[in-house]
Protein backbone atom coordinates (compact mmCIF):
# COMPACT_ATOMS: atom_id res chain seq x y z
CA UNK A 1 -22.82 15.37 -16.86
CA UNK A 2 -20.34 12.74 -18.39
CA UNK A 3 -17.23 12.22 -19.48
CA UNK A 4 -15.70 9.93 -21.40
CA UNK A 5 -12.21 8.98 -20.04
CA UNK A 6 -9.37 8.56 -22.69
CA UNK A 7 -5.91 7.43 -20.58
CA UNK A 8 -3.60 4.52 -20.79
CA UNK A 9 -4.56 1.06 -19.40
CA UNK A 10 -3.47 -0.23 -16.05
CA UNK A 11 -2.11 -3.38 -16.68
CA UNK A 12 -0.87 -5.95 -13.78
CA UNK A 13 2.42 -6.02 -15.66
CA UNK A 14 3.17 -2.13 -15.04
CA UNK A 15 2.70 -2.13 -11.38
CA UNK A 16 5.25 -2.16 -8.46
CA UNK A 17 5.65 -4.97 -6.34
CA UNK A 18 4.02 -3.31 -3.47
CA UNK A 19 1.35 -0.68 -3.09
CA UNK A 20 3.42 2.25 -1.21
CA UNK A 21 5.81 1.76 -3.90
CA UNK A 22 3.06 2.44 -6.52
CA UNK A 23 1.32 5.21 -4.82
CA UNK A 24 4.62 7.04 -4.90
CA UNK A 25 5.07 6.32 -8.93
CA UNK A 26 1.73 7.50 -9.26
CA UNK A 27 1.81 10.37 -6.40
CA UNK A 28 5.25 11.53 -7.90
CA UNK A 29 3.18 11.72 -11.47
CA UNK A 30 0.55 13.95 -9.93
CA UNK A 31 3.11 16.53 -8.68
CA UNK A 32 4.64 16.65 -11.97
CA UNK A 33 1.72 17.33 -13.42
CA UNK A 34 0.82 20.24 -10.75
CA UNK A 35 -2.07 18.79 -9.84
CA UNK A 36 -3.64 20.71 -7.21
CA UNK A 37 -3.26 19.25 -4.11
CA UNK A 38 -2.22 15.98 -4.71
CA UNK A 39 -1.92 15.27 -0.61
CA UNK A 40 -6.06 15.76 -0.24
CA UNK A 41 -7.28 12.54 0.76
CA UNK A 42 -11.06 12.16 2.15
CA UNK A 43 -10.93 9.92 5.68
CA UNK A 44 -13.67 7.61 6.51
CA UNK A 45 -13.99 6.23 9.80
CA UNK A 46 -17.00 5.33 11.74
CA UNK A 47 -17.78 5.12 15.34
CA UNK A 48 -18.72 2.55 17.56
CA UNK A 49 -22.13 1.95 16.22
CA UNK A 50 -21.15 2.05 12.68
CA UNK A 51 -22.36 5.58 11.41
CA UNK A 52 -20.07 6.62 9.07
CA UNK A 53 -18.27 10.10 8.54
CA UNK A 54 -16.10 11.62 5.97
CA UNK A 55 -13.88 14.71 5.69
CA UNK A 56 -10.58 15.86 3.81
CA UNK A 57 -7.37 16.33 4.99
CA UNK A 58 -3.70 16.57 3.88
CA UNK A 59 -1.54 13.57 3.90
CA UNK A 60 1.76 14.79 5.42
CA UNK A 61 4.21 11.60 4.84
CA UNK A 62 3.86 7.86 3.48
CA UNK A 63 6.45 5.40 3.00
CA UNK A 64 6.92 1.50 3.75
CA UNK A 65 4.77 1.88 7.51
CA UNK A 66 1.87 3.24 5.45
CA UNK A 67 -0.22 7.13 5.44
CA UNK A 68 0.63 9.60 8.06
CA UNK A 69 -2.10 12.09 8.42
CA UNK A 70 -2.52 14.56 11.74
CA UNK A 71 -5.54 16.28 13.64
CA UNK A 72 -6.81 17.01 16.79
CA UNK A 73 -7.28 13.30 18.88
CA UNK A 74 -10.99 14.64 20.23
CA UNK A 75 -12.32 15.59 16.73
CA UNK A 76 -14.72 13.43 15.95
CA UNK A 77 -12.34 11.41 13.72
CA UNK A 78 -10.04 11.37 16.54
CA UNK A 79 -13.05 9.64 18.89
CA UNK A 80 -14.03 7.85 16.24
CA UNK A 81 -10.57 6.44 15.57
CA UNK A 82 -9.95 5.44 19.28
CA UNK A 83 -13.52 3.45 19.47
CA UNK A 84 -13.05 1.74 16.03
CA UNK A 85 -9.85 1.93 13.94
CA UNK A 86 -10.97 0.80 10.87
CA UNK A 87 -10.46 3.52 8.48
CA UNK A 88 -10.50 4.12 4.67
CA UNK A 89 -8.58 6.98 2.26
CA UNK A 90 -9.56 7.95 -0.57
CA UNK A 91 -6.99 9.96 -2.95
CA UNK A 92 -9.70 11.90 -5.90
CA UNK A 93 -7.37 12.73 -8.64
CA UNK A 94 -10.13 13.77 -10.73
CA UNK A 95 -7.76 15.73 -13.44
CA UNK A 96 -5.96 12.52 -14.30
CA UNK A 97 -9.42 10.57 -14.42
CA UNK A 98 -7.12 8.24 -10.86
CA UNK A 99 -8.20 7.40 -7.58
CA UNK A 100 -6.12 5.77 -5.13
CA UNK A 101 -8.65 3.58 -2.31
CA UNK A 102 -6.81 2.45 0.88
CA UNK A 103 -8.34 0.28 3.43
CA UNK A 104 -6.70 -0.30 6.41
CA UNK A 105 -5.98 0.24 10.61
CA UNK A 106 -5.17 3.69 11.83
CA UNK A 107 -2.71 4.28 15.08
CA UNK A 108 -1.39 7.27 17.14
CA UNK A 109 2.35 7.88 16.03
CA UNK A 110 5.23 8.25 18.89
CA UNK A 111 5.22 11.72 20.34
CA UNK A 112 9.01 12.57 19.12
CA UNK A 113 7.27 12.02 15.56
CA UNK A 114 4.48 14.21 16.22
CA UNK A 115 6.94 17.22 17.88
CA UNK A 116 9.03 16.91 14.60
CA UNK A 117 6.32 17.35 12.75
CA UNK A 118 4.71 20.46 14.66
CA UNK A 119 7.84 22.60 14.97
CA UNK A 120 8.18 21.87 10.72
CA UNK A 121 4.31 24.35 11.12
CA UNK A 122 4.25 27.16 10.46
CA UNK A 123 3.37 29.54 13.77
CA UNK A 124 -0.08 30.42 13.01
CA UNK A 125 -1.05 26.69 12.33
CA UNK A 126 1.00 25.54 15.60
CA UNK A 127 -0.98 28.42 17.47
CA UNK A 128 -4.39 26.76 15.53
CA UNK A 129 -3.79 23.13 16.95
CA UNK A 130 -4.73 24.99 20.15
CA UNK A 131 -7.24 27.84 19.60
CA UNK A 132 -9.75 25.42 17.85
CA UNK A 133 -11.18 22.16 19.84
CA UNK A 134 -11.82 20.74 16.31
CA UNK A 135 -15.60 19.59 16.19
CA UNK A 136 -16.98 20.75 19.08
CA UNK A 137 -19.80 23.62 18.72
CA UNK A 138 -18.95 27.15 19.12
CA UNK A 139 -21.16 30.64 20.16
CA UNK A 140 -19.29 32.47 17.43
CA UNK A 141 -16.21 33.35 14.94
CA UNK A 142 -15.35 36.14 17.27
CA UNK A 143 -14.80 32.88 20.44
CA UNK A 144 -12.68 31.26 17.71
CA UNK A 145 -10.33 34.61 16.89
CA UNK A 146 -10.20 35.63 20.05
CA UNK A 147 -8.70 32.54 21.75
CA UNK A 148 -6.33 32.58 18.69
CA UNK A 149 -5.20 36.03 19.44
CA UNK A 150 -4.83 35.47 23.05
CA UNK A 151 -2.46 32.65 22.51
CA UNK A 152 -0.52 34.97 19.73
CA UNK A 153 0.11 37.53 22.56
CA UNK A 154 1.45 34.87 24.67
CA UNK A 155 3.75 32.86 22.33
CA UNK A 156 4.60 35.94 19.85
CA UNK A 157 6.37 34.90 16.54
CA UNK A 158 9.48 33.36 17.33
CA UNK A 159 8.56 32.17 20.06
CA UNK A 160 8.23 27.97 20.69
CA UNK A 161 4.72 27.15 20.63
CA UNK A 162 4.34 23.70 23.00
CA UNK A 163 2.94 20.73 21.72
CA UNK A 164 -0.48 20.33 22.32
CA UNK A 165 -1.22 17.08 24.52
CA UNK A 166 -4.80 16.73 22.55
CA UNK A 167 -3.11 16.70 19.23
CA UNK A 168 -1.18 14.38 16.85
CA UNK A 169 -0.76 11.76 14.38
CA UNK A 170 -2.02 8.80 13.08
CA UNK A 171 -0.52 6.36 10.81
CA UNK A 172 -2.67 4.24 8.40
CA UNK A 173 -1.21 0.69 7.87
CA UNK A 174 -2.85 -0.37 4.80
CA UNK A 175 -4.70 -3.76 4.52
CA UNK A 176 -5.80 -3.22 0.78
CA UNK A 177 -4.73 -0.39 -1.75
CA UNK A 178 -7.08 -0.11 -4.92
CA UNK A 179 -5.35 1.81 -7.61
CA UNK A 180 -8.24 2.99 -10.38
CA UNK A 181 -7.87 4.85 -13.66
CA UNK A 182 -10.76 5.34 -15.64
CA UNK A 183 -10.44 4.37 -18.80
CA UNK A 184 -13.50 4.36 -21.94
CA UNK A 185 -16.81 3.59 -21.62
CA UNK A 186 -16.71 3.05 -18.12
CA UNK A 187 -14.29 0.03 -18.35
CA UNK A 188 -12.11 1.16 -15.73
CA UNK A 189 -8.97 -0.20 -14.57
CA UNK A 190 -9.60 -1.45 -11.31
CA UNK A 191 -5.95 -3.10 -9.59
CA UNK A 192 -5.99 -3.94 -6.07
CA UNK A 193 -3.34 -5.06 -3.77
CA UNK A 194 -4.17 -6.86 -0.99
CA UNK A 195 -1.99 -8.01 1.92
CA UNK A 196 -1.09 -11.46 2.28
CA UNK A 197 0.97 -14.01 4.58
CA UNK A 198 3.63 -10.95 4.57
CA UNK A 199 3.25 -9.87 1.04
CA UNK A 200 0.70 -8.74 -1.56
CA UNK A 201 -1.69 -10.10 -3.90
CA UNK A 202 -3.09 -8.25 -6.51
CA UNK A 203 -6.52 -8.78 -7.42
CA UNK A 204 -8.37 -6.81 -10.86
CA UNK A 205 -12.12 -5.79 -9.88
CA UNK A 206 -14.65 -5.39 -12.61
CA UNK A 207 -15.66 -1.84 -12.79
């Protein structure tokens, strides 16, 4: 299966100084466009040994500091995180023939941040972060529902669900940020910022 990718170039001369700056040009474009989804990004991290995993999840706020994504800290990606932070994002906007590659370090955010952003849940989700210990192995889907519906009896809707201890944020402080549109023939536009004595370069990789 192929297809042959007809956009506009990527030239050095149309990008932002800085790469947050540029992901929100191009993540602003992708709402406009409805794309579904535009906040699924796949997370790579590995653990201590250097086996790598993979997995999506939803990017819930970028700006200057870098990607803020949130999860359950004893996932695996969680463990994995705390033994090596090294992580990567990948952005697979497919529809728009765009990918957005980050490289970079991945840290807990403050606790205030991470309450803000729980109470914003809605109540089944903030009742999720504590029914499911993300990763580990289960007997059943009847364990899983019924630890859910014992803690709906006990914080009923309306009701302030705490803030689980195990669960949080990280933020992603990019190192690199590849921006890549596919273009004819499989002469894709390849730009990548990289950081640098304070500031970014911006390097073009053959594709």
């Amino acid at each position: 299966m192929r297809e042959q990718y007809r956009t506009a170039p990527l030239l050095e001369a149309d990008l932002a100084g800085d790469p947050m700056n540029q992901f929100d040009r191009w993540f602003t474009q992708a709402v406009r466009v409805e794309l579904h989804e535009p906040n699924a990004m796949i997370v790579s991290t590995a653990d201590a040994d250097g086996r790598p995993s993979s997995r999506t999840v939803l990017l819930k706020a970028y700006g200057v500091r870098g990607f803020v994504f949130y999860t359950n800290y004893t996932s695996r990606k969680g463990r994995e995180i705390e033994a090596n932070p090294a992580v990567s994002l990948l952005f697979p906007w497919h529809a728009m023939a765009r990918q957005v590659i980050v490289s970079g370090r991945a840290e807990r955010v403050g606790r205030e941040e991470t309450a803000a952003y729980f109470r914003s849940r809605p109540h089944g989700s903030q009742l999720g972060a504590w029914a499911s210990a993300q990763s580990s192995v289960i007997g059943s889907r009847e364990e899983l529902a019924g630890a859910y519906e014992e803690l709906a009896a006990r914080y009923p809707q309306g009701e302030q669900v705490p803030v689980p201890p195990h669960w949080g944020g990280f933020l992603v402080v990019p190192e690199a940020v590849e921006f890549w549109q596919g273009r004819e023939n499989r002469l894709h536009d390849r730009l990548r910022y990289v950081a640098e004595g304070g500031g970014w370069s911006v390097e073009r990789l053959a594709p």
